[in-house]
N, C-alpha and C. Protein backbone atom coordinates (compact mmCIF):
# COMPACT_ATOMS: atom_id res chain seq x y z
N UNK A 1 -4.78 0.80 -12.92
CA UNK A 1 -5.74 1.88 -12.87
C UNK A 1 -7.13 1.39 -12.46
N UNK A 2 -7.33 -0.10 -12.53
CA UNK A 2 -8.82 -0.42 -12.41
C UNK A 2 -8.53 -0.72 -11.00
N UNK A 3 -7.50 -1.03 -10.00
CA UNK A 3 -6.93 -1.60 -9.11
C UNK A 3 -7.85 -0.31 -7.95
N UNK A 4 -8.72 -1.08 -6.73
CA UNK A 4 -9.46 0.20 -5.91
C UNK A 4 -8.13 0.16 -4.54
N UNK A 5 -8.51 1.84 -4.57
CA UNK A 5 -7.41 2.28 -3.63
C UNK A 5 -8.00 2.67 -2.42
N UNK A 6 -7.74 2.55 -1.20
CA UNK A 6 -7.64 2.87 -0.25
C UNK A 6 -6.75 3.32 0.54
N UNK A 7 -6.35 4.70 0.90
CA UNK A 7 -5.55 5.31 1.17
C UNK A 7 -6.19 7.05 2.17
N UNK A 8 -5.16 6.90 2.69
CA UNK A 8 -5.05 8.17 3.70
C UNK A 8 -4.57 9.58 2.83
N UNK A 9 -3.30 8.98 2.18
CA UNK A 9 -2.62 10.25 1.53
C UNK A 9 -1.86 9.09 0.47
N UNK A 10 -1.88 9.97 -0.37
CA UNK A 10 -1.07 9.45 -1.89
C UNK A 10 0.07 10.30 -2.21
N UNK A 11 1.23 9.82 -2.73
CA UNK A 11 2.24 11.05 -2.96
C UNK A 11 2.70 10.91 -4.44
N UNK A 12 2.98 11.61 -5.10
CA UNK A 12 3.10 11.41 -6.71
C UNK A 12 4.14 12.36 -6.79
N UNK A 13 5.43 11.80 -6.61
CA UNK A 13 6.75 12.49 -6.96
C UNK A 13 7.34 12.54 -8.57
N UNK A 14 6.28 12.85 -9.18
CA UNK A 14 7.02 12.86 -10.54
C UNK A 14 6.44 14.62 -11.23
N UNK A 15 6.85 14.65 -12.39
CA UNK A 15 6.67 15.92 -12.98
C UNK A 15 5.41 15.95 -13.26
N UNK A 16 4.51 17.61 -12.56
CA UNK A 16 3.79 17.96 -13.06
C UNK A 16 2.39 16.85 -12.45
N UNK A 17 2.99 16.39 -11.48
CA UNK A 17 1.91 15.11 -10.75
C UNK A 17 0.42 15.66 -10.43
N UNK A 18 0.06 16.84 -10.47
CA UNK A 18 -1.08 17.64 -9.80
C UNK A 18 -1.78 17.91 -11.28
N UNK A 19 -1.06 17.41 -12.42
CA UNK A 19 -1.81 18.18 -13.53
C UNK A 19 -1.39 19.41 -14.11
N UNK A 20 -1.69 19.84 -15.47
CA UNK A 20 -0.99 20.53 -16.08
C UNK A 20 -1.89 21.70 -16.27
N UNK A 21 -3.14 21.26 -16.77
CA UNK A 21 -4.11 22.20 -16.76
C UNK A 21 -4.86 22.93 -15.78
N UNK A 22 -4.88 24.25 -15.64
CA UNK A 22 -5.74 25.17 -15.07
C UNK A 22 -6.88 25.43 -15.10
N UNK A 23 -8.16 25.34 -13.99
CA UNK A 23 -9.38 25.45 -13.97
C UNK A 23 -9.57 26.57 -13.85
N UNK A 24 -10.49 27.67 -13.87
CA UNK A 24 -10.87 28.91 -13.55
C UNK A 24 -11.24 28.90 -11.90
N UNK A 25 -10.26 29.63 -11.17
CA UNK A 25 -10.60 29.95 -9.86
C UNK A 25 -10.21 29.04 -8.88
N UNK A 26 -9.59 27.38 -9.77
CA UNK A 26 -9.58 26.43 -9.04
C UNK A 26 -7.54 25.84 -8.97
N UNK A 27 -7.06 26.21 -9.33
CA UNK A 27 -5.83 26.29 -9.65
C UNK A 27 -5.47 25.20 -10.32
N UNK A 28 -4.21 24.33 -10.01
CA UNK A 28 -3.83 22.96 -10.92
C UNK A 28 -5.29 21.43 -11.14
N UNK A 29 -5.09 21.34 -12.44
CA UNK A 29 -6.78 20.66 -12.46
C UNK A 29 -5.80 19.12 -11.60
N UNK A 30 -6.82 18.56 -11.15
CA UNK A 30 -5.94 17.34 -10.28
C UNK A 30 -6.16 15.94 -10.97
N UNK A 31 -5.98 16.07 -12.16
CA UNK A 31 -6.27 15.19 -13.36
C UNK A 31 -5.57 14.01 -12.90
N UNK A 32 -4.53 13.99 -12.12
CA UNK A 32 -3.97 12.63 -12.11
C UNK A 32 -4.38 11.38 -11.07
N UNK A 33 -5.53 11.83 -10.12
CA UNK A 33 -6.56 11.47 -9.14
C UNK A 33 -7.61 11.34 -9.48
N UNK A 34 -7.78 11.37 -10.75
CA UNK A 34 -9.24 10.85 -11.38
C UNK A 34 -8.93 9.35 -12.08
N UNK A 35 -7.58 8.90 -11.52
CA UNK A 35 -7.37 7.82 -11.61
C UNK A 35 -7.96 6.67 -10.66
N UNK A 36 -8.00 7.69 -9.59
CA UNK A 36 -7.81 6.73 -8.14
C UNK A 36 -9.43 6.50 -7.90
N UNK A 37 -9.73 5.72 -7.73
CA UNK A 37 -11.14 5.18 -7.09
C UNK A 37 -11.17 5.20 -5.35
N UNK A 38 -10.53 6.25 -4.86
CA UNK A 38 -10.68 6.32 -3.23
C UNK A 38 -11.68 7.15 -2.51
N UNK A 39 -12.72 6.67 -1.88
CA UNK A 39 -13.25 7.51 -1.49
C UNK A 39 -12.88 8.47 0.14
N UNK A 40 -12.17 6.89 0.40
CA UNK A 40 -11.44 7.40 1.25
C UNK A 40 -9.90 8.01 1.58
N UNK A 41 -9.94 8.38 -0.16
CA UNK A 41 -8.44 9.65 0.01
C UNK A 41 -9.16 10.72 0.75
N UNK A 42 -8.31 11.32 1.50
CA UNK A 42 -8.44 12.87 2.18
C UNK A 42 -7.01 13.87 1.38
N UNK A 43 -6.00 12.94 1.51
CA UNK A 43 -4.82 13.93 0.98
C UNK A 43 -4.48 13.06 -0.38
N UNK A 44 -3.42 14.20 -0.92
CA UNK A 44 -2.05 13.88 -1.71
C UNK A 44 -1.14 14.71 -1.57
N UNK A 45 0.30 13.93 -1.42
CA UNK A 45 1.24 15.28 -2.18
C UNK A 45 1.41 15.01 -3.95
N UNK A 46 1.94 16.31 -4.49
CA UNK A 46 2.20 16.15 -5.96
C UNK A 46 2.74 17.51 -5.90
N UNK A 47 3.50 17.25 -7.60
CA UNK A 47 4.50 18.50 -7.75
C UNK A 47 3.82 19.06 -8.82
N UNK A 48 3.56 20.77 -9.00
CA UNK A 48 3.11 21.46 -9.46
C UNK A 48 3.88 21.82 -11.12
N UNK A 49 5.61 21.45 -10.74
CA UNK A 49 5.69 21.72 -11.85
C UNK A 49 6.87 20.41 -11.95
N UNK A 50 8.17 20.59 -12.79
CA UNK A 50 9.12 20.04 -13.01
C UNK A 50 9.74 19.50 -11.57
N UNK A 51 10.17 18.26 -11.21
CA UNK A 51 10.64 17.53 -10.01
C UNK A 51 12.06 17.25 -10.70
N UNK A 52 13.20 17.63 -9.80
CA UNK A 52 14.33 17.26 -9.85
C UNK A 52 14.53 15.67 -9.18
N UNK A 53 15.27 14.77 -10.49
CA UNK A 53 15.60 13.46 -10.04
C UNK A 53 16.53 13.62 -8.57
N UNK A 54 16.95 14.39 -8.27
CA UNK A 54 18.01 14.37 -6.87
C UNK A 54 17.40 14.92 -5.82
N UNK A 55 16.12 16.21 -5.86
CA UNK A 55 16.01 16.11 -4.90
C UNK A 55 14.60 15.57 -4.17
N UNK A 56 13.91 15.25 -5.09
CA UNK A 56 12.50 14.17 -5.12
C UNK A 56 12.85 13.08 -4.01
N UNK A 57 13.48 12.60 -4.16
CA UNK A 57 14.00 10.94 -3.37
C UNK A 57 14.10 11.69 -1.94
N UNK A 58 14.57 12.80 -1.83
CA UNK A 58 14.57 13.38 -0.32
C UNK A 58 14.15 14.38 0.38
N UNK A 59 12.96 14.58 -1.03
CA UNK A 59 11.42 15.10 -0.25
C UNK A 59 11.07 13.90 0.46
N UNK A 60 10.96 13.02 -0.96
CA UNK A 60 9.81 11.87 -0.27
C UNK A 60 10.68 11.04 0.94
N UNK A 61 11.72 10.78 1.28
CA UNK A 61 12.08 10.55 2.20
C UNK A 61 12.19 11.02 3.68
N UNK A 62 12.07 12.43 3.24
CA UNK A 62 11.40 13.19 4.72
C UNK A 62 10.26 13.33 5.05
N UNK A 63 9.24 13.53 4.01
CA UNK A 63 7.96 13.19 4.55
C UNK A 63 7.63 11.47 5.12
N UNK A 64 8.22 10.49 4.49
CA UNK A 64 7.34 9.21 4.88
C UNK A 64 8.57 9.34 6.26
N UNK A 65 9.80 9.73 6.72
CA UNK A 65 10.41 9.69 7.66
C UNK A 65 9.15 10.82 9.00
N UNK A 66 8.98 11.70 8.59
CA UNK A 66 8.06 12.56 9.59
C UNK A 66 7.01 11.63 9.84
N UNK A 67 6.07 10.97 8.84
CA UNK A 67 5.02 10.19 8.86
C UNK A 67 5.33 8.79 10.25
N UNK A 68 6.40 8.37 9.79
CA UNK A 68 6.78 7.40 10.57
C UNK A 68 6.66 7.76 11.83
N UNK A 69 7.39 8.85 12.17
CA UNK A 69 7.88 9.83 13.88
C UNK A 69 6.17 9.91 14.35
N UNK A 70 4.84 10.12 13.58
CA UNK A 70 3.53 10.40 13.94
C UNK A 70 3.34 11.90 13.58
N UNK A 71 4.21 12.07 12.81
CA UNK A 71 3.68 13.73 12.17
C UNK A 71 2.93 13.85 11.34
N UNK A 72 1.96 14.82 11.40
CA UNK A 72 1.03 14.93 10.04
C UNK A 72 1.70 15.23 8.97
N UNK A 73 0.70 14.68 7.86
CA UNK A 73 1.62 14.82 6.52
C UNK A 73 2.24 16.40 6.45
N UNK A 74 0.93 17.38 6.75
CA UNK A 74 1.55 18.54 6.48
C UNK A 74 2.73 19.11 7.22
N UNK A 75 3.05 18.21 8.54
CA UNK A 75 4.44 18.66 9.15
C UNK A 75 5.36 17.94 8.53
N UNK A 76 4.96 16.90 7.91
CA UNK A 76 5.85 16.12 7.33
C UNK A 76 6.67 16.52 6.39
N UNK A 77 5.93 17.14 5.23
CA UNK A 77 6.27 17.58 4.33
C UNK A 77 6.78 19.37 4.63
N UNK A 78 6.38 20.06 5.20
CA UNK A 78 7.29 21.47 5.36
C UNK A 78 8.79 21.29 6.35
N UNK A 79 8.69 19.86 7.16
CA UNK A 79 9.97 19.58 7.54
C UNK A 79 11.26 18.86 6.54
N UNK A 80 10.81 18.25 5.80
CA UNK A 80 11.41 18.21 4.43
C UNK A 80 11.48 18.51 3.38
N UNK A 81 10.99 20.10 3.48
CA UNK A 81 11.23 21.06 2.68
C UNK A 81 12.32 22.06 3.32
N UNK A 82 11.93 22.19 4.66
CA UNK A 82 13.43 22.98 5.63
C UNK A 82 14.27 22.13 5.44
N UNK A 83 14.26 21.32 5.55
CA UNK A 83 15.97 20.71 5.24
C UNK A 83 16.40 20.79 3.87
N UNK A 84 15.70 20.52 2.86
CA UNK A 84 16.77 21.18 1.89
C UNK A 84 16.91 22.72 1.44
N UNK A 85 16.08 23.38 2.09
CA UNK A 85 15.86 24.91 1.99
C UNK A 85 17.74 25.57 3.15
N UNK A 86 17.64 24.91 3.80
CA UNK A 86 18.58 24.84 5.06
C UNK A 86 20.08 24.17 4.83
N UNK A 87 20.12 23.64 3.77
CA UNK A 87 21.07 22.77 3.08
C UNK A 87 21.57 23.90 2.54
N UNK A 88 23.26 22.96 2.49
CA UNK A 88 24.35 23.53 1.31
C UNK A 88 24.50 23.10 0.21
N UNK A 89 24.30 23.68 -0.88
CA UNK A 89 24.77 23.18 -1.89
C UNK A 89 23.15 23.75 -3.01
N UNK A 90 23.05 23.59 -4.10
CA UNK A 90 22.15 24.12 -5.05
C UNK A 90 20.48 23.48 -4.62
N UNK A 91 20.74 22.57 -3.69
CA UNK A 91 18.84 21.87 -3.30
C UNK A 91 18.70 23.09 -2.58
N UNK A 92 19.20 23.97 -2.16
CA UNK A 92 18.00 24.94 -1.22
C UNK A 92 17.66 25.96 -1.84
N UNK A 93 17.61 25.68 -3.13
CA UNK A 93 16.79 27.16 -4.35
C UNK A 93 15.57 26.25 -4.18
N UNK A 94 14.34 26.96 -4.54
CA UNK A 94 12.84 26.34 -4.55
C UNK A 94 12.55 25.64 -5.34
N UNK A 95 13.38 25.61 -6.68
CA UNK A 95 12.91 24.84 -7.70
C UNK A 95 13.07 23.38 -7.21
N UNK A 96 14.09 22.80 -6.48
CA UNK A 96 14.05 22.11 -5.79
C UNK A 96 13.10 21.15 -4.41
N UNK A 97 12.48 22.34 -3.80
CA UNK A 97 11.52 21.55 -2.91
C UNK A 97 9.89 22.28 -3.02
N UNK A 98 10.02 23.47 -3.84
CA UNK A 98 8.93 23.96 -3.48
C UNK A 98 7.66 23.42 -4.79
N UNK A 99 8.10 22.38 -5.66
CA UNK A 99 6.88 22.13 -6.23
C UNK A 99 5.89 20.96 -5.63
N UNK A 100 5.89 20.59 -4.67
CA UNK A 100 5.25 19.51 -3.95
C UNK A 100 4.73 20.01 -2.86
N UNK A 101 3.55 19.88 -3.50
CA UNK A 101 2.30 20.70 -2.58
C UNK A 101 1.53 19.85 -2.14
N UNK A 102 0.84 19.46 -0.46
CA UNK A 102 0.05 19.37 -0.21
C UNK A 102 -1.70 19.34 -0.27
N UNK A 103 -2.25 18.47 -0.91
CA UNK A 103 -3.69 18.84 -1.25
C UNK A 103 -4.45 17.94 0.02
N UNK A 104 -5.29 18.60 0.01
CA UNK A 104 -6.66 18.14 1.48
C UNK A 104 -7.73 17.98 0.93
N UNK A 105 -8.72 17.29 0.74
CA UNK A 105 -10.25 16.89 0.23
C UNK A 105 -10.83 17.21 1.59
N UNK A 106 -10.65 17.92 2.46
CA UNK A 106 -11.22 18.60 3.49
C UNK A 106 -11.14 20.00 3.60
């Protein structure tokens, strides 16, 4: 935690990664980035609420896969949210991909 970060985008695939508490007007408080000493974060992803162990590993695997190709995070991440939205089997209910949200410091 004392460790200084430098980073573009941060991704925090675990439960509730954006914070639990609600600000007035401001939505999820982003309590878990008051860790980070970056001034030069611009993004994160994080999950708003509960992250499924099965399908976490292949969010984050489609976004750092888009990242790789030269996609922005934010294509990154709504293209690996269509694929398991687009999928067979119980990952394409939302509880599944839709708690990993995109944040911008821009």
């Amino acid at each position: 935690m004392r460790q200084p970060l430098s980073a573009y985008l941060v991704s925090i695939s675990a439960c509730n990664g954006a914070g639990e508490r609600q600000l007035a007007g401001r939505g999820p408080s982003l309590v878990c980035l008051g860790r980070f000493s970056a001034p030069e974060l611009t993004m994160f992803v994080a999950g708003l609420w509960e992250v499924s162990t099965a399908s976490a590993p292949q969010i984050m695997d489609g976004l750092y896969k888009g990242l790789t190709e030269g996609k922005s995070p934010a294509a990154s991440l709504r293209n690996a949210k269509l694929a398991l939205l687009h999928s067979k089997g119980p990952h394409q209910r939302p509880f599944y991909w839709a708690p990993f949200q995109l944040y911008s410091g821009s």
